[in-house]
N, C-alpha and C. Protein backbone atom coordinates (compact mmCIF):
# COMPACT_ATOMS: atom_id res chain seq x y z
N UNK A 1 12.61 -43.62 -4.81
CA UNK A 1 13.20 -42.41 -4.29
C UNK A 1 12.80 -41.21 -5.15
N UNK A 2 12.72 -41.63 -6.82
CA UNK A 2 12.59 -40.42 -7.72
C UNK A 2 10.65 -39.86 -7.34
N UNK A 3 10.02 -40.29 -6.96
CA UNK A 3 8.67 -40.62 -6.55
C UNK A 3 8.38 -39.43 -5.57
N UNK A 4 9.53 -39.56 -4.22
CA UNK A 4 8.96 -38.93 -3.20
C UNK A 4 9.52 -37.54 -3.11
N UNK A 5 10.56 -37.45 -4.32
CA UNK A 5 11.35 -36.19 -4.57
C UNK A 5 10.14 -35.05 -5.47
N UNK A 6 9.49 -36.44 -6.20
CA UNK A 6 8.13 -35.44 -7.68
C UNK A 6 7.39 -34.75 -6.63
N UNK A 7 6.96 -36.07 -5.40
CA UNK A 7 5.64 -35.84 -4.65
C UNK A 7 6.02 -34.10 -3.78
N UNK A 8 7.11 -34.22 -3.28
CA UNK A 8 7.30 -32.92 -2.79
C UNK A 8 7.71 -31.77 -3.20
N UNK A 9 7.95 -31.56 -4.71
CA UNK A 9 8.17 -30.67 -5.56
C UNK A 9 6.53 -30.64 -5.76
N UNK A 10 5.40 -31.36 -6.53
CA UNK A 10 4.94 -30.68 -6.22
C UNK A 10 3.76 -30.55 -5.16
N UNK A 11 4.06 -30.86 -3.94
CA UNK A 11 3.40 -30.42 -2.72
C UNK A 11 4.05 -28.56 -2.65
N UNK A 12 5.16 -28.53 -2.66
CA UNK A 12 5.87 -27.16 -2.94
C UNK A 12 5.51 -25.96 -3.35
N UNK A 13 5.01 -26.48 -4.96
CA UNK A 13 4.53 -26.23 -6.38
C UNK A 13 3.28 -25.67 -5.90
N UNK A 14 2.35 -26.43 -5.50
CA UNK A 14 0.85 -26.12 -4.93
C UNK A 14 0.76 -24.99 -4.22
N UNK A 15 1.42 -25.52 -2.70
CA UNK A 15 1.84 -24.52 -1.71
C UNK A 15 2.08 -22.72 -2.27
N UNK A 16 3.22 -22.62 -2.74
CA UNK A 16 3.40 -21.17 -3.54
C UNK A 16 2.30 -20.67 -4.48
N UNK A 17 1.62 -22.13 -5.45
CA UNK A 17 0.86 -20.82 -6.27
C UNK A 17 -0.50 -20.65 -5.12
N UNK A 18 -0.87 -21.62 -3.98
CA UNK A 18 -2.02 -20.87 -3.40
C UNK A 18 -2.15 -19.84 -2.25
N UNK A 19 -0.41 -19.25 -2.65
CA UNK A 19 0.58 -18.12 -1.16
C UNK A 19 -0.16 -17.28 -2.43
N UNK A 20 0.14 -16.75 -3.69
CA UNK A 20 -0.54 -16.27 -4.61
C UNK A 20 -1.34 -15.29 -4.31
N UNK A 21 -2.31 -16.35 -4.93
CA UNK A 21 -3.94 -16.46 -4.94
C UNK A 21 -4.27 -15.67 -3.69
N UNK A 22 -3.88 -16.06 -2.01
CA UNK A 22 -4.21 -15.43 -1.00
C UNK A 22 -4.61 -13.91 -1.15
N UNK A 23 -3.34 -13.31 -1.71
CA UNK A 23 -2.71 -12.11 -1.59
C UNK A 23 -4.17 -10.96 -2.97
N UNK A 24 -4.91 -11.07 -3.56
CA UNK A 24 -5.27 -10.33 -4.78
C UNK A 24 -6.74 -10.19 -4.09
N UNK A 25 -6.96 -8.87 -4.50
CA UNK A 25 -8.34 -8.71 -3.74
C UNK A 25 -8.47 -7.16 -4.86
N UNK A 26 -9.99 -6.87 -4.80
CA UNK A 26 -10.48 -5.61 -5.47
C UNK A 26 -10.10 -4.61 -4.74
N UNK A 27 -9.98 -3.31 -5.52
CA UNK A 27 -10.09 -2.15 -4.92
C UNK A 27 -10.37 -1.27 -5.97
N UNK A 28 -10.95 -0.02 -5.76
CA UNK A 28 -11.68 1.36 -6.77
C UNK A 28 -10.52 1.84 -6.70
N UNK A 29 -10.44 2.92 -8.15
CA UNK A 29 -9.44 4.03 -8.50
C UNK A 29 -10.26 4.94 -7.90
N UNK A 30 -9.47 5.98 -6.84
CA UNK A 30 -10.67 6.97 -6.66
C UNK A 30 -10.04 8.57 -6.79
N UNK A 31 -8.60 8.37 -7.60
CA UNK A 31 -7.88 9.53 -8.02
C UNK A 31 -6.60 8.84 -9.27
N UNK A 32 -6.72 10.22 -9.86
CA UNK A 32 -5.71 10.03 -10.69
C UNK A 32 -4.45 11.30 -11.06
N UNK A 33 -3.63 11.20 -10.55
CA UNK A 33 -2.74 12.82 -10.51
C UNK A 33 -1.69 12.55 -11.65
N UNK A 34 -1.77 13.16 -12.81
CA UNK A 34 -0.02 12.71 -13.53
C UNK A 34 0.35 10.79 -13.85
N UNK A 35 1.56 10.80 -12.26
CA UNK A 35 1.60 9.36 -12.68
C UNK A 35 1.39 8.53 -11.38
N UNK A 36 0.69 9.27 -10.64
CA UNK A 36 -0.17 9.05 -9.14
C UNK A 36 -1.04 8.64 -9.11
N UNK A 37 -1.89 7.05 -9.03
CA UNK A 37 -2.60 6.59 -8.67
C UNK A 37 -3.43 6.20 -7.39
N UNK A 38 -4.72 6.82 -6.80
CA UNK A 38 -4.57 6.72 -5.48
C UNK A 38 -5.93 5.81 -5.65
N UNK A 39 -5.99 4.44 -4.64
CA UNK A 39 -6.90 3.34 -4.41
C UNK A 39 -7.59 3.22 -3.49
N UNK A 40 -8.74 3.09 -3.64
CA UNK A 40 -9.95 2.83 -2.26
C UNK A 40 -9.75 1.18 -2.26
N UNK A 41 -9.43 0.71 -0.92
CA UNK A 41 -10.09 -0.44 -0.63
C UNK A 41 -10.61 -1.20 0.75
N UNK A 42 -11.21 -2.11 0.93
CA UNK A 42 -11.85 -2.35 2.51
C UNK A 42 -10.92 -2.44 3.28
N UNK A 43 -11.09 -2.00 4.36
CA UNK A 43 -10.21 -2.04 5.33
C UNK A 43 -9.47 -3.48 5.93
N UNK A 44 -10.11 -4.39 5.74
CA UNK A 44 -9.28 -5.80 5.11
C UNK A 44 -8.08 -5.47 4.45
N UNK A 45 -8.12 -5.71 3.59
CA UNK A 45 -7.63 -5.61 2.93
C UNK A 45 -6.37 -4.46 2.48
N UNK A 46 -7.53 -3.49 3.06
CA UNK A 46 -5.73 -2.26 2.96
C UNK A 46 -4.62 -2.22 4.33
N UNK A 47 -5.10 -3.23 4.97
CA UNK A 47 -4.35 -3.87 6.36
C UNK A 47 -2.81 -4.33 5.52
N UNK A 48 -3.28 -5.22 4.27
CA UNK A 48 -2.09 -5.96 3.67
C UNK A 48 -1.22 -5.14 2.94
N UNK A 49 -1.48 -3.84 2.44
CA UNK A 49 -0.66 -3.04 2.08
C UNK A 49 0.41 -2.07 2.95
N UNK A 50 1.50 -2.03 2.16
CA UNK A 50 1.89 -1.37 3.63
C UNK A 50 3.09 -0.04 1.84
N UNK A 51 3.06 1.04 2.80
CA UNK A 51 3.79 1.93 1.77
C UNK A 51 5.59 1.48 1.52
N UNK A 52 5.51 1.78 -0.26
CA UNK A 52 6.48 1.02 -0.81
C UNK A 52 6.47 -0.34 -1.20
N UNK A 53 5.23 -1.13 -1.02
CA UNK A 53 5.25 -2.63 -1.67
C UNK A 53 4.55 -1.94 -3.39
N UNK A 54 5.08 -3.16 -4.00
CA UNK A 54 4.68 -2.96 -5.63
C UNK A 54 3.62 -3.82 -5.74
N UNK A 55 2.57 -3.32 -6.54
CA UNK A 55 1.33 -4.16 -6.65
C UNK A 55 1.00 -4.03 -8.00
N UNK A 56 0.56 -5.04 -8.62
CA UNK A 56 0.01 -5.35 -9.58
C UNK A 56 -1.40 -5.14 -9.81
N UNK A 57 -1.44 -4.28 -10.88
CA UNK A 57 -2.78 -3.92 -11.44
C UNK A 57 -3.34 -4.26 -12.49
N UNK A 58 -4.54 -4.84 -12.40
CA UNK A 58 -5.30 -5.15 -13.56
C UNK A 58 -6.38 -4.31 -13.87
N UNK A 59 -6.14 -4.10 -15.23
CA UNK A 59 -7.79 -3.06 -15.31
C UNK A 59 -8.54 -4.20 -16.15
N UNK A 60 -10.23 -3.65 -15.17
CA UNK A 60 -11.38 -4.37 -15.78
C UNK A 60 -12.08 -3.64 -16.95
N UNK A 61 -12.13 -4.69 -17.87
CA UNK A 61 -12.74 -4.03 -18.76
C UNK A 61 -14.19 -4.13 -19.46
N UNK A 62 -14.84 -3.48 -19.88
CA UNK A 62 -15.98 -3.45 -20.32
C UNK A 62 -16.34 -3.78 -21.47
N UNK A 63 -17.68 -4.70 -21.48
CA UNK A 63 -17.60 -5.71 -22.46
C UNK A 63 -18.19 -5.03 -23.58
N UNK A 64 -17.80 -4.97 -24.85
CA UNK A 64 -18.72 -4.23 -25.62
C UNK A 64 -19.49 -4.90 -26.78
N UNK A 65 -20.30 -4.61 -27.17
CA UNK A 65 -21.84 -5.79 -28.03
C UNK A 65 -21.06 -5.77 -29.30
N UNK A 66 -21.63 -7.19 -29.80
CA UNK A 66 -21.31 -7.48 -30.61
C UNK A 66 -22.30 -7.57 -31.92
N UNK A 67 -22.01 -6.81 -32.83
CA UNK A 67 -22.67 -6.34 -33.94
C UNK A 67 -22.89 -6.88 -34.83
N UNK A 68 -24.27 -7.11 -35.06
CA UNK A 68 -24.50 -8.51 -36.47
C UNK A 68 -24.57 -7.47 -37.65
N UNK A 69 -24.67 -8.58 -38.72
CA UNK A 69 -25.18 -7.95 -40.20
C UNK A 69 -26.72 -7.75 -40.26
């Protein structure tokens, strides 16, 4: 019984983190006002936004060389 309770926790488990994953896609900064951020992205994709959802931003960063002796 304890078996088919693991198996569907995590069938569950799986399920949610790949609801996730679905949701994250690129987009350009293509303004910056104060504390106004305004985003370019494909029209895909800016289908899934809708005004007033909170989104998570990651900035990419640039790799910088690494300096021998």
């Amino acid at each position: 019984m304890q078996k088919k309770f693991l198996a569907l926790a995590l069938a569950i488990a799986f399920t949610a983190a790949s609801a996730v994953v679905a949701y994250s896609f690129t987009c350009e900064v293509s303004a910056v006002s104060g504390t106004s951020v305004t985003l370019t992205c494909k029209e895909a994709n800016a289908k899934k936004l809708a005004v007033g959802n909170k989104v998570k931003v990651r900035v990419k960063h640039k790799r910088q060389a690494v300096e021998g002796c």
